[in-house]
PDB file of N, CA and C in Angstrom:
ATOM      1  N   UNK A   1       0.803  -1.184   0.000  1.00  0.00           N
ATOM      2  CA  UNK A   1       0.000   0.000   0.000  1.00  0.00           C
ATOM      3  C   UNK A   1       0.856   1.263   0.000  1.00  0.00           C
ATOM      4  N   UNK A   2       2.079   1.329   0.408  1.00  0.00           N
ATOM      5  CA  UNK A   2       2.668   2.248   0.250  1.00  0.00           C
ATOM      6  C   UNK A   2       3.402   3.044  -1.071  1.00  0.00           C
ATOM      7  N   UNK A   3       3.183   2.047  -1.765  1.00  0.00           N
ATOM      8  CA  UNK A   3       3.769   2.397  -3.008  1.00  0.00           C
ATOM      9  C   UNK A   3       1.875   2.542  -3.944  1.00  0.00           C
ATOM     10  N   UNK A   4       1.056   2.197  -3.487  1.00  0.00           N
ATOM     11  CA  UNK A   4       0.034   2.532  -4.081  1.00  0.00           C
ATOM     12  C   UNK A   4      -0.795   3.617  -5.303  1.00  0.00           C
ATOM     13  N   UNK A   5       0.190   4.797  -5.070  1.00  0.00           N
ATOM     14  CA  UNK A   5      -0.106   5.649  -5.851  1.00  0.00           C
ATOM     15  C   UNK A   5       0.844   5.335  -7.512  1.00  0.00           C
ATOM     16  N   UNK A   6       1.946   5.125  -6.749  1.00  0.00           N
ATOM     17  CA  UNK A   6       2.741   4.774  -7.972  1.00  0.00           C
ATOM     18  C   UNK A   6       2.844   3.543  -8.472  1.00  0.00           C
ATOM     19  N   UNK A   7       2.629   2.301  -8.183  1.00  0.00           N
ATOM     20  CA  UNK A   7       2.794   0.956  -8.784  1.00  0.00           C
ATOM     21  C   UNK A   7       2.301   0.608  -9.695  1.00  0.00           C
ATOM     22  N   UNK A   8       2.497  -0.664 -10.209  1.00  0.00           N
ATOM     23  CA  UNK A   8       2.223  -0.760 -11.311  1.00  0.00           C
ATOM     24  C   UNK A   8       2.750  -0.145 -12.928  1.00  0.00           C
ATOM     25  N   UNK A   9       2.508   0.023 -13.768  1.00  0.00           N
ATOM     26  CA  UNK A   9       3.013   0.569 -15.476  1.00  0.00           C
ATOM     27  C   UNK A   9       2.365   1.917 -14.948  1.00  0.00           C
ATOM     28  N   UNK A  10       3.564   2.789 -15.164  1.00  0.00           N
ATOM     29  CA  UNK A  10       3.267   4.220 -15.037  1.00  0.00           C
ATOM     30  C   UNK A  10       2.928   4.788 -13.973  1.00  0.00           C
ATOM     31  N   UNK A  11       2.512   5.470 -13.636  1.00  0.00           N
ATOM     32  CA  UNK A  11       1.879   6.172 -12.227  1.00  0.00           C
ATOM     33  C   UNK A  11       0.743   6.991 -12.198  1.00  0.00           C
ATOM     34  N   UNK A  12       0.033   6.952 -10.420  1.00  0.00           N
ATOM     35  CA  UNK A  12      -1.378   7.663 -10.976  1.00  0.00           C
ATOM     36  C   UNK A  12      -1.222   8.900 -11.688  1.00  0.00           C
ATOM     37  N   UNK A  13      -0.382   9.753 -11.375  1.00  0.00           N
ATOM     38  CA  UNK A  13      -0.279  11.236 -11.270  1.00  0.00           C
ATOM     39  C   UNK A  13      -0.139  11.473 -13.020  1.00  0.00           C
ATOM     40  N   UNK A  14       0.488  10.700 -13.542  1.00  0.00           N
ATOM     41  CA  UNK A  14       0.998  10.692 -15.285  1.00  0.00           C
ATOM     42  C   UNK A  14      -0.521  10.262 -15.827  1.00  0.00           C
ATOM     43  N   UNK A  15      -1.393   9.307 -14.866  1.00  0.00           N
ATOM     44  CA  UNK A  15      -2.678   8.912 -15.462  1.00  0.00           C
ATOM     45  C   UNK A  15      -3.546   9.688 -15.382  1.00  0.00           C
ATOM     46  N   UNK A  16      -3.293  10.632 -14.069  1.00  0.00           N
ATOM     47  CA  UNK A  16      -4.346  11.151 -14.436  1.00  0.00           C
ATOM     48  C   UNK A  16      -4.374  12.483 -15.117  1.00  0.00           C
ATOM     49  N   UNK A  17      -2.880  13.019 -15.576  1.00  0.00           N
ATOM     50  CA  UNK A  17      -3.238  13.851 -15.935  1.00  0.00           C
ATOM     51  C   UNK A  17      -2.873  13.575 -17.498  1.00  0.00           C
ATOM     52  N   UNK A  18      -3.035  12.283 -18.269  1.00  0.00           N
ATOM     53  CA  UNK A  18      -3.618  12.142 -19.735  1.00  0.00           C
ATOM     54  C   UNK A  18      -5.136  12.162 -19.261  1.00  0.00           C
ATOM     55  N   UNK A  19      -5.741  11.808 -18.573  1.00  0.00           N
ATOM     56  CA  UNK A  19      -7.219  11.368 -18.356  1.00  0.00           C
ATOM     57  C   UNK A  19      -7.935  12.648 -17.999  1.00  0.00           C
ATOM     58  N   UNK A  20      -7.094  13.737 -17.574  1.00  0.00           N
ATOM     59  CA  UNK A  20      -7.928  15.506 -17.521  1.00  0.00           C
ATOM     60  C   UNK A  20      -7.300  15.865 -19.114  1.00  0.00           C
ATOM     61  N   UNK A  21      -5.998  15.722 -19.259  1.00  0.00           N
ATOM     62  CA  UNK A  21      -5.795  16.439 -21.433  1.00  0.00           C
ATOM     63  C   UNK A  21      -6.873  15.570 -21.769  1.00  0.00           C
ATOM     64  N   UNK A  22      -7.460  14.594 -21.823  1.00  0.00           N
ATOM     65  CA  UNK A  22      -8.469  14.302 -22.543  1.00  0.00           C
ATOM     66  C   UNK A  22      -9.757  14.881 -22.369  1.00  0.00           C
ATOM     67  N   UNK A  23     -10.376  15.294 -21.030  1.00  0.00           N
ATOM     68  CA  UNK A  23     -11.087  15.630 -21.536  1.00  0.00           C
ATOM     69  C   UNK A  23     -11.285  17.290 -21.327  1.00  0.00           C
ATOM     70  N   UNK A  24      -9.604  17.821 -21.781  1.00  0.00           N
ATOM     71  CA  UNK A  24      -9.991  19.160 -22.537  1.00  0.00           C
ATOM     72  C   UNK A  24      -8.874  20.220 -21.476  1.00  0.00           C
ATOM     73  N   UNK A  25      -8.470  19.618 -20.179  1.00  0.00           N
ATOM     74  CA  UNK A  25      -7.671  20.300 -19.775  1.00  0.00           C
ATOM     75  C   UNK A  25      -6.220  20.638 -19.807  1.00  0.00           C
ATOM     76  N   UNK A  26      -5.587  21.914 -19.818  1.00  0.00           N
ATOM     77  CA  UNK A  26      -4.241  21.881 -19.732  1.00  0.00           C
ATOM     78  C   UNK A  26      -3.558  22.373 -18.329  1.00  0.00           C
ATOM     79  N   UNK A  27      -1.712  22.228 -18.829  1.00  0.00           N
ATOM     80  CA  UNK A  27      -1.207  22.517 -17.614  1.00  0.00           C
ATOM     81  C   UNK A  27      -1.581  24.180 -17.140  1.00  0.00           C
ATOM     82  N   UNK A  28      -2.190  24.833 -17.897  1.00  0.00           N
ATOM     83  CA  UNK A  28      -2.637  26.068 -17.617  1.00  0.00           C
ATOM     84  C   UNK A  28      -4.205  26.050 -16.300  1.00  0.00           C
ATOM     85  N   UNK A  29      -4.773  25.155 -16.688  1.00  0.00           N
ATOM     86  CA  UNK A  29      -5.548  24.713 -15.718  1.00  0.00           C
ATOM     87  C   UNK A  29      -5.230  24.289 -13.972  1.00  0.00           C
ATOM     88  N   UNK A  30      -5.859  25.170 -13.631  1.00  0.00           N
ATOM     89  CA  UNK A  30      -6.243  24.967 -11.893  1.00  0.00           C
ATOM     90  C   UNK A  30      -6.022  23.594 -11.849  1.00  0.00           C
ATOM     91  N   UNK A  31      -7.307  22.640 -12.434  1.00  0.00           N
ATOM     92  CA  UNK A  31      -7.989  21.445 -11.714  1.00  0.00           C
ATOM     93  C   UNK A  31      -6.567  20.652 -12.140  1.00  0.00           C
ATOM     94  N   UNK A  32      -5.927  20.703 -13.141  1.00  0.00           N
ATOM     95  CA  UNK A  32      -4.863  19.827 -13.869  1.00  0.00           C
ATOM     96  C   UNK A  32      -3.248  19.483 -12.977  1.00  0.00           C
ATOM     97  N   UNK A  33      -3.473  20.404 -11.752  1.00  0.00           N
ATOM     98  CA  UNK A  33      -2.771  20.334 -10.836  1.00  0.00           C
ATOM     99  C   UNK A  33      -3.240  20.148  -9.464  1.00  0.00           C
ATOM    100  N   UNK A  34      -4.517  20.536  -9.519  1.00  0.00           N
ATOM    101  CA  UNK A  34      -5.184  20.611  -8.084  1.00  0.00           C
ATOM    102  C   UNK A  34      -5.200  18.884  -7.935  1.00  0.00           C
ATOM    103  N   UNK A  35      -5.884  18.621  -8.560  1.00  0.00           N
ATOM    104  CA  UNK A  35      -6.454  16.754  -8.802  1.00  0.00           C
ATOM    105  C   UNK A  35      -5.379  16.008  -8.063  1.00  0.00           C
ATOM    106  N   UNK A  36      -4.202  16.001  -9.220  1.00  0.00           N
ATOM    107  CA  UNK A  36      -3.211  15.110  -8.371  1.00  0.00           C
ATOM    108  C   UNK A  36      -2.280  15.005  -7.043  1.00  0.00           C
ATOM    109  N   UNK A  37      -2.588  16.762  -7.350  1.00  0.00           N
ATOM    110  CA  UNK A  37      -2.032  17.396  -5.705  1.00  0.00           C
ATOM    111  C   UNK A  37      -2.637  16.781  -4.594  1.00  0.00           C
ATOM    112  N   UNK A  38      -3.971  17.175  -4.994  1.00  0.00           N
ATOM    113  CA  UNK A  38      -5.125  16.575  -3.204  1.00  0.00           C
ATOM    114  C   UNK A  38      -5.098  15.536  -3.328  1.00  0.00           C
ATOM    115  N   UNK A  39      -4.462  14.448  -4.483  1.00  0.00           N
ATOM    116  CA  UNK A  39      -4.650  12.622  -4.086  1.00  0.00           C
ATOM    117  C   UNK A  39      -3.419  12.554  -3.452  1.00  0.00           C
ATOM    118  N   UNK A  40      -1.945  13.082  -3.473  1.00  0.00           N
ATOM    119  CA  UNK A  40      -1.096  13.134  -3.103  1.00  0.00           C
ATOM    120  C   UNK A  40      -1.089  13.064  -1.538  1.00  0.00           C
ATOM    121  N   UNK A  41      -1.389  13.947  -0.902  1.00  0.00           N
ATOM    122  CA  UNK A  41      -2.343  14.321   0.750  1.00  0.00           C
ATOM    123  C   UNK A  41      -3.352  13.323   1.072  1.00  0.00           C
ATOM    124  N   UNK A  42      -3.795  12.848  -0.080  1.00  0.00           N
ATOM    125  CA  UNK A  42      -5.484  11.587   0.403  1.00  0.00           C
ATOM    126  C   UNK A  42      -4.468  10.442   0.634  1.00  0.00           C
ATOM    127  N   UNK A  43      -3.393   9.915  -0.518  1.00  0.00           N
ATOM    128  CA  UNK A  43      -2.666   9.134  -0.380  1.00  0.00           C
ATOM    129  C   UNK A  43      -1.815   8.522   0.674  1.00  0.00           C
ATOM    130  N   UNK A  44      -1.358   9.813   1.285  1.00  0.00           N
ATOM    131  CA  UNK A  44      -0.315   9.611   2.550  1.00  0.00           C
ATOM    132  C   UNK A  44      -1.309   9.476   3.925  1.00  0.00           C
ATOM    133  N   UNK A  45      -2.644  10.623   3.774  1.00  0.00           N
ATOM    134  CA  UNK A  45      -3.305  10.164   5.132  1.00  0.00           C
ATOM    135  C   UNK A  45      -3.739   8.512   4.880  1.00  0.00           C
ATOM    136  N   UNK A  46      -4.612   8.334   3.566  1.00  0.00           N
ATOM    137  CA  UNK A  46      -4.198   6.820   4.076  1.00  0.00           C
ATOM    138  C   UNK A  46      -3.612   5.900   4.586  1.00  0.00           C
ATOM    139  N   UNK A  47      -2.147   6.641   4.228  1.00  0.00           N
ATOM    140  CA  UNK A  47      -1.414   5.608   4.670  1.00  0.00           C
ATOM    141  C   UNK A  47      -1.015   5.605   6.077  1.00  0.00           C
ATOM    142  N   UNK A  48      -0.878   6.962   6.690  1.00  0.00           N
ATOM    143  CA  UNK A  48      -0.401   7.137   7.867  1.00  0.00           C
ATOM    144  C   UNK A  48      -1.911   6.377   8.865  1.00  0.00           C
ATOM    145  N   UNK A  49      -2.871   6.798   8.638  1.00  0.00           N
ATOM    146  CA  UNK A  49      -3.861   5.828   8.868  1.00  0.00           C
ATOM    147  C   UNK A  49      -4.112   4.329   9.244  1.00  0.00           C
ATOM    148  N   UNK A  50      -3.921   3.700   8.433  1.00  0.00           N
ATOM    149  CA  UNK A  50      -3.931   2.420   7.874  1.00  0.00           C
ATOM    150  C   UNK A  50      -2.734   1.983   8.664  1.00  0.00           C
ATOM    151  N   UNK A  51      -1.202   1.999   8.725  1.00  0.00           N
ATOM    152  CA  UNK A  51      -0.312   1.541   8.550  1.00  0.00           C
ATOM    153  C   UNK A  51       0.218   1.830  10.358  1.00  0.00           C
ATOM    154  N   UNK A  52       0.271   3.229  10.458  1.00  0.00           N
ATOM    155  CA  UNK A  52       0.817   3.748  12.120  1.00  0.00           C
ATOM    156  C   UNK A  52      -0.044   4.349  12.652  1.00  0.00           C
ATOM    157  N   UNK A  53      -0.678   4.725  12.464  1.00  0.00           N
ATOM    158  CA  UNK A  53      -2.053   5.712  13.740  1.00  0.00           C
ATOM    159  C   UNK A  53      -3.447   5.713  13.064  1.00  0.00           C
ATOM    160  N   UNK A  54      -4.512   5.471  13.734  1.00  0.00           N
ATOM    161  CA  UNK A  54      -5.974   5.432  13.217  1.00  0.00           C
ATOM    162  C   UNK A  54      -6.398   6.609  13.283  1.00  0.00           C
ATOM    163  N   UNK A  55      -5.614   7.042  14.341  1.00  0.00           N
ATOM    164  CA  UNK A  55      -5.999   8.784  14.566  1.00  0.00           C
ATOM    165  C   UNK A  55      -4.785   9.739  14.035  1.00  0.00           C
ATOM    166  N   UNK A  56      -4.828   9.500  13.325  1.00  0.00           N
ATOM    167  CA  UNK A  56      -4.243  10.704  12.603  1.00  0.00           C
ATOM    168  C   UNK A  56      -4.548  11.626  12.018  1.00  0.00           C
ATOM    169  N   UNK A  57      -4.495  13.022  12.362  1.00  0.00           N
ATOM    170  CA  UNK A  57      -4.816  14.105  11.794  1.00  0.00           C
ATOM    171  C   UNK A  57      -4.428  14.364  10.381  1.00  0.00           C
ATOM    172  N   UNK A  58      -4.826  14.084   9.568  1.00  0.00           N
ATOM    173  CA  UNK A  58      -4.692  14.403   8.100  1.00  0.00           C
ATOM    174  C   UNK A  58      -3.718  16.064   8.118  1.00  0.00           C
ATOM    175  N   UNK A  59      -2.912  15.696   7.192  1.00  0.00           N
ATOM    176  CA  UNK A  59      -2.282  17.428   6.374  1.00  0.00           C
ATOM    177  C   UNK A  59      -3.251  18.115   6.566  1.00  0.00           C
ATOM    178  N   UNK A  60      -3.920  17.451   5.378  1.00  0.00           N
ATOM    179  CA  UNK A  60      -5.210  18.528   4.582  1.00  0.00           C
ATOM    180  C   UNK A  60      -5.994  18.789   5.499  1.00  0.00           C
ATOM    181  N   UNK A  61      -6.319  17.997   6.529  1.00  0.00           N
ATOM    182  CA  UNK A  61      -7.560  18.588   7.801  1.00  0.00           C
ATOM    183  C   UNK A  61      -7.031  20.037   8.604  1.00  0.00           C
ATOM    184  N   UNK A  62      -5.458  19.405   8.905  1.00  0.00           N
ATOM    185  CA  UNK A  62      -4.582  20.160  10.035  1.00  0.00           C
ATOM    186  C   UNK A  62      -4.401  21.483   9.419  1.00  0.00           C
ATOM    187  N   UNK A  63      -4.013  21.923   7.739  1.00  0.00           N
ATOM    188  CA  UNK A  63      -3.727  22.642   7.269  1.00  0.00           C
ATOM    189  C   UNK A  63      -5.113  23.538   6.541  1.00  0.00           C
ATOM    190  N   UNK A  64      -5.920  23.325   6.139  1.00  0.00           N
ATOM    191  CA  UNK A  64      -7.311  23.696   5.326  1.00  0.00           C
ATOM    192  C   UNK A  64      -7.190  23.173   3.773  1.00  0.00           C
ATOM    193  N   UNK A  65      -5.926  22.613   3.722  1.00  0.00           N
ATOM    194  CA  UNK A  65      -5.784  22.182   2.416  1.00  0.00           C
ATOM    195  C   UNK A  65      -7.013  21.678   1.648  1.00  0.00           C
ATOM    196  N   UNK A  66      -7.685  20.941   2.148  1.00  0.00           N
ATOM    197  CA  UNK A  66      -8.811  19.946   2.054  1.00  0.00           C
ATOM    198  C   UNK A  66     -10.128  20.872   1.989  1.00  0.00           C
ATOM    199  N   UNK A  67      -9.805  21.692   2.715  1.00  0.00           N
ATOM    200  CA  UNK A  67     -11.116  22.924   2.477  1.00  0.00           C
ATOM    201  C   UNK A  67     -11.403  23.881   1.377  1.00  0.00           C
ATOM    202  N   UNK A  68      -9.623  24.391   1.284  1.00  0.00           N
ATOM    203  CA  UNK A  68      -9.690  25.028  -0.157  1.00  0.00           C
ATOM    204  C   UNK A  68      -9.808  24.421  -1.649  1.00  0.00           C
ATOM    205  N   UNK A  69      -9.923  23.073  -1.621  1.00  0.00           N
ATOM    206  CA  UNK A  69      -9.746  22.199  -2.749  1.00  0.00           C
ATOM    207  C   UNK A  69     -11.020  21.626  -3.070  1.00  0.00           C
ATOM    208  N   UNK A  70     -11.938  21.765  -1.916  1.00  0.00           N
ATOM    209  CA  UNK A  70     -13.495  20.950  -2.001  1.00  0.00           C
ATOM    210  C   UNK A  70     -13.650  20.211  -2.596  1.00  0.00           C
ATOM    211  N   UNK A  71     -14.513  20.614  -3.289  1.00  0.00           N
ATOM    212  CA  UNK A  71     -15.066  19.169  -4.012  1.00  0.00           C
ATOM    213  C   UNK A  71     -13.983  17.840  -4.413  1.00  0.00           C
ATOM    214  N   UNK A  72     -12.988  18.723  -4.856  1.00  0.00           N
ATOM    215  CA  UNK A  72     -11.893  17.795  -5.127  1.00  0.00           C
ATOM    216  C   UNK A  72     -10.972  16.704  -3.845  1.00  0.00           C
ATOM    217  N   UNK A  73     -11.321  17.227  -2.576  1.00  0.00           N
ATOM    218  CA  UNK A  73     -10.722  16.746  -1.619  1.00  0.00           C
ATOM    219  C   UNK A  73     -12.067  15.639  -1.149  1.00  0.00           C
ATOM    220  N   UNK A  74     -12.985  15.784  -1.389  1.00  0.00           N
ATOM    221  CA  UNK A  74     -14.013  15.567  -1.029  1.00  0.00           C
ATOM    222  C   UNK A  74     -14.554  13.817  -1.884  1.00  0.00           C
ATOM    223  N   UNK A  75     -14.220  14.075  -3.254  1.00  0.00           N
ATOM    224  CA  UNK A  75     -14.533  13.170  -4.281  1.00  0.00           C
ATOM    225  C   UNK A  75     -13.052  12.230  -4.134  1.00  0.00           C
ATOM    226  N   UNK A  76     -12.073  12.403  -4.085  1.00  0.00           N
ATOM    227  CA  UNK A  76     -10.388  11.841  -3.794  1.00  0.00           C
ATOM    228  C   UNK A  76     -10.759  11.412  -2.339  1.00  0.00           C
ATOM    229  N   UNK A  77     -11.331  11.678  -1.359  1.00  0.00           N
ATOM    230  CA  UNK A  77     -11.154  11.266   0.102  1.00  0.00           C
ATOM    231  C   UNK A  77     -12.373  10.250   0.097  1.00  0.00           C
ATOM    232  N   UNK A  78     -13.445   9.843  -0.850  1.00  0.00           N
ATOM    233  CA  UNK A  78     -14.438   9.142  -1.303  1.00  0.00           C
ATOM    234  C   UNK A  78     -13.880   7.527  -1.811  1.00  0.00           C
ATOM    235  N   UNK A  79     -13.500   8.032  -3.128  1.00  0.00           N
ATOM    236  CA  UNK A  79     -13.062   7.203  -4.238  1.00  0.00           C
ATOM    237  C   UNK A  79     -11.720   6.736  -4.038  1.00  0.00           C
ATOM    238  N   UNK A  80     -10.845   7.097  -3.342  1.00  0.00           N
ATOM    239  CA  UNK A  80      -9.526   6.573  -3.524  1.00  0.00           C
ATOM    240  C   UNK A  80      -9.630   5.322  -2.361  1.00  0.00           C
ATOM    241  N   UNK A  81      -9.769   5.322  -1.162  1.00  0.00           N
ATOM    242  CA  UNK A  81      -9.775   4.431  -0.495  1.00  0.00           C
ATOM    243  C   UNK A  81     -10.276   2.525  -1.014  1.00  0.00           C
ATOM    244  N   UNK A  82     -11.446   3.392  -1.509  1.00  0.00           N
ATOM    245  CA  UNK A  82     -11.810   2.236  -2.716  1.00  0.00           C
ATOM    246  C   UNK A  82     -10.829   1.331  -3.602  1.00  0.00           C
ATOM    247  N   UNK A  83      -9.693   2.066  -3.725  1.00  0.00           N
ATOM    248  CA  UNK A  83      -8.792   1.287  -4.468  1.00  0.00           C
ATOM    249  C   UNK A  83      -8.037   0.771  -3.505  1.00  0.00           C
ATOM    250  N   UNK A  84      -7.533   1.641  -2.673  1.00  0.00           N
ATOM    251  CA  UNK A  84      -6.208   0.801  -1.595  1.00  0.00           C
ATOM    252  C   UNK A  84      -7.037  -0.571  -0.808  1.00  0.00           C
ATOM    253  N   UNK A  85      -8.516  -0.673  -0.532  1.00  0.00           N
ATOM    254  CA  UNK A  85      -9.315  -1.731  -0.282  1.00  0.00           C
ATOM    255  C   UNK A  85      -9.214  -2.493  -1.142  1.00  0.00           C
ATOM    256  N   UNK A  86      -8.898  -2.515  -2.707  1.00  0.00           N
ATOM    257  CA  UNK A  86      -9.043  -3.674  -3.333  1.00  0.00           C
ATOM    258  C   UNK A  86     -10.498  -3.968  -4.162  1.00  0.00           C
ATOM    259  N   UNK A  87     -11.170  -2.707  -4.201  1.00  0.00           N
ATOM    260  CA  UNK A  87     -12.231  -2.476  -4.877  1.00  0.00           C
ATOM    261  C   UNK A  87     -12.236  -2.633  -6.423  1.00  0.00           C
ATOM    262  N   UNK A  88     -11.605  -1.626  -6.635  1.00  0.00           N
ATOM    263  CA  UNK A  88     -11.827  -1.154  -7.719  1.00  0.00           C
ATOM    264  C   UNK A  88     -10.197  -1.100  -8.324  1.00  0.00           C
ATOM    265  N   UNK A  89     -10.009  -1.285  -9.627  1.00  0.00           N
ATOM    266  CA  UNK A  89      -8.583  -1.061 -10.138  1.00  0.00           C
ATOM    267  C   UNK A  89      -8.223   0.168 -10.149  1.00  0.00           C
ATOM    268  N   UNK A  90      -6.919   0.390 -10.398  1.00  0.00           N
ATOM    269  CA  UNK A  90      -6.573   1.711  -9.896  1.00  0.00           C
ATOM    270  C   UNK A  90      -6.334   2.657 -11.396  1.00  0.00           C
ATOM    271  N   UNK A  91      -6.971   2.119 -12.547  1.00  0.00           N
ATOM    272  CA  UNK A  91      -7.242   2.842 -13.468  1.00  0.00           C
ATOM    273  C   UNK A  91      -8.615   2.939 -13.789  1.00  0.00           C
ATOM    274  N   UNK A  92      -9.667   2.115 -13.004  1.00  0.00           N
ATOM    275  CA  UNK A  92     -10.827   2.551 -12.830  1.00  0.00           C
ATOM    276  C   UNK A  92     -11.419   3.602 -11.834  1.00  0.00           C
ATOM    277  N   UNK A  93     -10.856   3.645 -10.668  1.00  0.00           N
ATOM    278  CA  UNK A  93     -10.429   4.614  -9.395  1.00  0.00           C
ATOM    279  C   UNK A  93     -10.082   5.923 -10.248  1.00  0.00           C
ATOM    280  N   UNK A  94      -8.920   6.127 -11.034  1.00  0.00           N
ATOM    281  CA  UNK A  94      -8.983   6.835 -11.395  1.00  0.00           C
ATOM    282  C   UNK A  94      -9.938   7.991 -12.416  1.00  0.00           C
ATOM    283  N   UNK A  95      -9.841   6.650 -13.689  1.00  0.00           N
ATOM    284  CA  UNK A  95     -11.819   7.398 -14.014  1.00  0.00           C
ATOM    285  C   UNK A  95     -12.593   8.141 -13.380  1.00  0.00           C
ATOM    286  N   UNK A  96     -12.988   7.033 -12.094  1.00  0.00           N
ATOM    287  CA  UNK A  96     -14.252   7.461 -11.823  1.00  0.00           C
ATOM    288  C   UNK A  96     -13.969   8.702 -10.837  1.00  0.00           C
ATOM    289  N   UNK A  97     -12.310   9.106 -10.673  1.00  0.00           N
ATOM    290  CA  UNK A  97     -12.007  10.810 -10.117  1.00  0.00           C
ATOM    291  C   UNK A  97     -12.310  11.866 -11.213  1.00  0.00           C
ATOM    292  N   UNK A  98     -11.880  11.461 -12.589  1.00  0.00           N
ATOM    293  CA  UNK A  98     -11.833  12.653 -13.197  1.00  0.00           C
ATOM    294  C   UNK A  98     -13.037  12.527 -13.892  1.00  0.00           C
ATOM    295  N   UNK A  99     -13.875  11.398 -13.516  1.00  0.00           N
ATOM    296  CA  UNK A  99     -15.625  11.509 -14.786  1.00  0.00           C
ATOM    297  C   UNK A  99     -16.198  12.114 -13.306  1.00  0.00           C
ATOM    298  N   UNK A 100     -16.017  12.282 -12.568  1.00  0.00           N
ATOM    299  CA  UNK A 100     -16.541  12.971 -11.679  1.00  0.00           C
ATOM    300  C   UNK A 100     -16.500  14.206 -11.259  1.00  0.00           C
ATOM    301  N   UNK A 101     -15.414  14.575 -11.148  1.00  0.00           N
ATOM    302  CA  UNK A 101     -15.025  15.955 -10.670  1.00  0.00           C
ATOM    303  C   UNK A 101     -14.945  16.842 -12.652  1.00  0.00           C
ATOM    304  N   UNK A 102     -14.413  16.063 -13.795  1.00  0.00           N
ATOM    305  CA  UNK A 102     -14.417  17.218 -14.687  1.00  0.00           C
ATOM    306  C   UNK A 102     -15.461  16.259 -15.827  1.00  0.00           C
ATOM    307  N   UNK A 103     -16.968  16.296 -15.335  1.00  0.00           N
ATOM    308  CA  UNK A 103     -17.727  15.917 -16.695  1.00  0.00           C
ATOM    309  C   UNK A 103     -17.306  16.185 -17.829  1.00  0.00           C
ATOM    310  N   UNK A 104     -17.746  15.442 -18.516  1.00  0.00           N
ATOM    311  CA  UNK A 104     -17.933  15.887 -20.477  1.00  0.00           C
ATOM    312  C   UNK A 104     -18.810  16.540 -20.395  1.00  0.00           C
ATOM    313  N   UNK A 105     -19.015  17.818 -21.452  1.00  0.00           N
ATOM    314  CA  UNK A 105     -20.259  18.276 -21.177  1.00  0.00           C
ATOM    315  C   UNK A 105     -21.498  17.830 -21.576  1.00  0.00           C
ATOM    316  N   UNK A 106     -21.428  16.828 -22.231  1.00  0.00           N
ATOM    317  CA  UNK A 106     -22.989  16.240 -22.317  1.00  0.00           C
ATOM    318  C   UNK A 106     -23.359  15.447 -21.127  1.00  0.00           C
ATOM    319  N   UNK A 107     -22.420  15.266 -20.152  1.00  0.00           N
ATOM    320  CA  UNK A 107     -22.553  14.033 -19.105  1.00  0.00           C
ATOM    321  C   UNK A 107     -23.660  15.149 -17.864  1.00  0.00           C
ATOM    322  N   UNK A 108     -23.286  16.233 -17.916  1.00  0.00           N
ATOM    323  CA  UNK A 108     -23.637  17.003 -17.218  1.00  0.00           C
ATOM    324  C   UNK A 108     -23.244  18.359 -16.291  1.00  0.00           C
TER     325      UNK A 108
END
């Protein structure tokens, strides 16, 4: 689990940000940095979580990180756990971050 974000062919952070250029964002974009930033912070409280303390105060809680990022901290603190459980693959995990947080616009 510790290597979770990165394992596997490639890494999330490279995935997900072909999976926001697709649908329409660049590095000029807020969300195109925000996204992988706040999984970065979701990533480690997991782990510090999970691994050495149940109570652990998250970065993002301790700092407001998580507040200024909303929805995005919100949908990543949802969906990601899902993968380190063994849910969901971690290129479906990912999907279902960026069909969520940056619709197509016919999706809604």
């Amino acid at each position: 689990m510790l290597c979770a974000i990165t394992r596997d062919s490639g890494n999330a952070f490279a995935t997900l940000r072909k999976l926001l250029e697709a649908r329409g964002l660049s590095r000029s974009d807020d969300a195109y940095h925000t996204i992988p930033h706040t999984l970065m912070f979701v990533q480690a409280e997991e782990t510090m979580r999970r691994l050495f303390n149940p109570d652990h105060v998250a970065y993002g809680d301790a700092t407001s990180l998580y507040e200024r990022t909303g929805v995005t901290a919100v949908v990543e603190r949802e969906i990601w756990p899902r993968f380190l459980d063994g849910e969901l693959t971690r290129e479906k995990t990912l999907r279902e971050i960026v069909e969520t947080l940056q619709p197509q616009p016919d999706e809604g």
